[in-house]
C-alpha atoms as a PDB file:
ATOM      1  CA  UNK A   1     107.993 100.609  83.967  1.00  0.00           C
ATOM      2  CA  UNK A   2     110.499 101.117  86.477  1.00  0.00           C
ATOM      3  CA  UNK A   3     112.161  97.574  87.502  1.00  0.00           C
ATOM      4  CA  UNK A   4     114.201  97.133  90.571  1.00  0.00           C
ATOM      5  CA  UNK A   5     115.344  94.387  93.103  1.00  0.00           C
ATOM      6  CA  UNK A   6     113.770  93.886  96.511  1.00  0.00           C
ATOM      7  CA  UNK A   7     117.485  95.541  98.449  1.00  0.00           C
ATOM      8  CA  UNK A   8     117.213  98.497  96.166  1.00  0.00           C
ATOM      9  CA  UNK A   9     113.108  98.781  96.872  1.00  0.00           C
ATOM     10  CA  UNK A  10     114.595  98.627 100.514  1.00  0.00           C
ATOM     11  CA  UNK A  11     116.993 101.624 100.227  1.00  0.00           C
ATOM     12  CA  UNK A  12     115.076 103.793  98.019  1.00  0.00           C
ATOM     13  CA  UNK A  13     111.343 103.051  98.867  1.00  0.00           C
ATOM     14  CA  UNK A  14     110.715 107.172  99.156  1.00  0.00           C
ATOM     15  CA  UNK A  15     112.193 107.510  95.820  1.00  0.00           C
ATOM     16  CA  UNK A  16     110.049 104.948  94.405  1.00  0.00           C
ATOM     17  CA  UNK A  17     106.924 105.827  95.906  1.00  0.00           C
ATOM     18  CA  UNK A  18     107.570 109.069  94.780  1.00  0.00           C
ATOM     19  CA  UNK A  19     107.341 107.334  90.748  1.00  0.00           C
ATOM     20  CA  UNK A  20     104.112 105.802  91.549  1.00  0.00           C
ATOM     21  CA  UNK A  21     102.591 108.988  92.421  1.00  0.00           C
ATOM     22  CA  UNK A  22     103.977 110.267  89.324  1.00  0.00           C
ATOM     23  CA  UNK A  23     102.251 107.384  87.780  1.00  0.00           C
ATOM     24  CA  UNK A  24     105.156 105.207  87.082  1.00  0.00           C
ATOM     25  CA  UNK A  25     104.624 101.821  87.467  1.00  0.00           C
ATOM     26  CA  UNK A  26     107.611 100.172  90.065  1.00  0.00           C
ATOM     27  CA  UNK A  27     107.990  96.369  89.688  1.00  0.00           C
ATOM     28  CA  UNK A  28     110.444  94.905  92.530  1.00  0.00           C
ATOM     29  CA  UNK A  29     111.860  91.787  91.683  1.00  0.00           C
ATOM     30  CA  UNK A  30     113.107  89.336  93.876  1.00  0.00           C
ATOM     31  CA  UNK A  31     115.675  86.610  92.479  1.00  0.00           C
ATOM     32  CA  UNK A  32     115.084  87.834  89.061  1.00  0.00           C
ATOM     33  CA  UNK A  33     111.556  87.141  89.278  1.00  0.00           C
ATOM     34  CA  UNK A  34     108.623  89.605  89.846  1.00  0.00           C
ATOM     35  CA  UNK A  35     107.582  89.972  93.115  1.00  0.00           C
ATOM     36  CA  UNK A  36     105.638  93.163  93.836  1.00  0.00           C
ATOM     37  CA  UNK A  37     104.197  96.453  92.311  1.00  0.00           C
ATOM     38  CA  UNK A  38     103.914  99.769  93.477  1.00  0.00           C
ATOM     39  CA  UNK A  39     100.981 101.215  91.640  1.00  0.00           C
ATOM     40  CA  UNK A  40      99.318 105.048  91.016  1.00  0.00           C
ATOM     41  CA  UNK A  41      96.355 104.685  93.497  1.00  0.00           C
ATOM     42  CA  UNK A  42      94.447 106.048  90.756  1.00  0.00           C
ATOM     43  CA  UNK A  43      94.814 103.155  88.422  1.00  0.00           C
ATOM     44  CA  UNK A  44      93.211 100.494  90.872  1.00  0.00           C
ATOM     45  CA  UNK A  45      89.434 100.371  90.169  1.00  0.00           C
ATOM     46  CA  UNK A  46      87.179 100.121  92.734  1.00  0.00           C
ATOM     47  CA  UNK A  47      85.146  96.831  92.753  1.00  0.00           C
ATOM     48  CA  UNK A  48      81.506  97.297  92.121  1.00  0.00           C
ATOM     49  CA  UNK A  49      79.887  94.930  94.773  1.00  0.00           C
ATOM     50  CA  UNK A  50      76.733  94.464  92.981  1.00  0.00           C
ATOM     51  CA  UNK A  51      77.730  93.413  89.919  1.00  0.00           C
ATOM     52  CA  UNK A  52      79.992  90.427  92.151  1.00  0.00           C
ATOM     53  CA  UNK A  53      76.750  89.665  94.155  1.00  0.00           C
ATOM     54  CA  UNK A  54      75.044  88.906  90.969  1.00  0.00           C
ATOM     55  CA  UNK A  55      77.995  87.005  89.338  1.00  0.00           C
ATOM     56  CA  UNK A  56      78.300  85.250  92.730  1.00  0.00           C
ATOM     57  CA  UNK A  57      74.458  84.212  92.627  1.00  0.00           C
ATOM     58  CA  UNK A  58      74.819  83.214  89.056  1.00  0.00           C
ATOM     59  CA  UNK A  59      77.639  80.492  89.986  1.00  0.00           C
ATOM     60  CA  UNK A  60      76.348  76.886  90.339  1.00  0.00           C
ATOM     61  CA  UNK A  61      76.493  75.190  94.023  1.00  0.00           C
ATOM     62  CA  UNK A  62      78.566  72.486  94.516  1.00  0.00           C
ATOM     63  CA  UNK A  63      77.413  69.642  96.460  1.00  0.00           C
ATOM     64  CA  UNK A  64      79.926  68.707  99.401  1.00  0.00           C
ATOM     65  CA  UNK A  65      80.224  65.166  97.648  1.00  0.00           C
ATOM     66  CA  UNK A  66      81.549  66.031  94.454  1.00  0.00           C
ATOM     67  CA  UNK A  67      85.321  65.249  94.793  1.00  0.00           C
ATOM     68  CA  UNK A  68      84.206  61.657  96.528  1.00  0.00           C
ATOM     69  CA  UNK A  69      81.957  61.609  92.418  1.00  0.00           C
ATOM     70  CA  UNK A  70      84.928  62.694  90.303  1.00  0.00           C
ATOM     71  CA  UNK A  71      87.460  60.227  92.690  1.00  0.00           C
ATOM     72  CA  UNK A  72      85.355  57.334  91.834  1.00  0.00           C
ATOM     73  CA  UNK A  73      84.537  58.001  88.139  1.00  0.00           C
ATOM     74  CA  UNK A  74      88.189  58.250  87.883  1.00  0.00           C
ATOM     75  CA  UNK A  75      88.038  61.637  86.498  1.00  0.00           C
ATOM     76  CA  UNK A  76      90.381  63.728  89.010  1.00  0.00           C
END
């Protein structure tokens, strides 16, 4: 993994693009800190909707009330 800071990302963004099609991995760092990754489009996966519909389905509602519940049993 390739690690640079946000000004250098700046001046050599072709370069570094360039890596990720390579299939480098590019993390930009700003103050030290990660910030951002430039990624091989072929290592995102594509999301498969039905299996989120049924997760989705599967989660229990929440009634609109239930922060006034936990406020008052002194739980939040």
């Amino acid at each position: 993994m390739t690690k640079v800071s946000l000004a250098e990302a700046k001046a050599h963004l072709s370069e570094l693009v360039n890596k990720a099609e390579a299939g480098e991995i590019v993390e930009i760092m700003r103050h030290g800190k990660p910030a951002a990754r430039l990624v091989p489009v072929d290592a995102l996966e594509p999301v498969d909707i039905e299996w989120l519909r049924t997760v989705i389905e599967k989660l229990p509602e929440t009634k609109s009330d239930t922060m006034d519940i936990l406020r008052a049993d002194e739980r939040y």
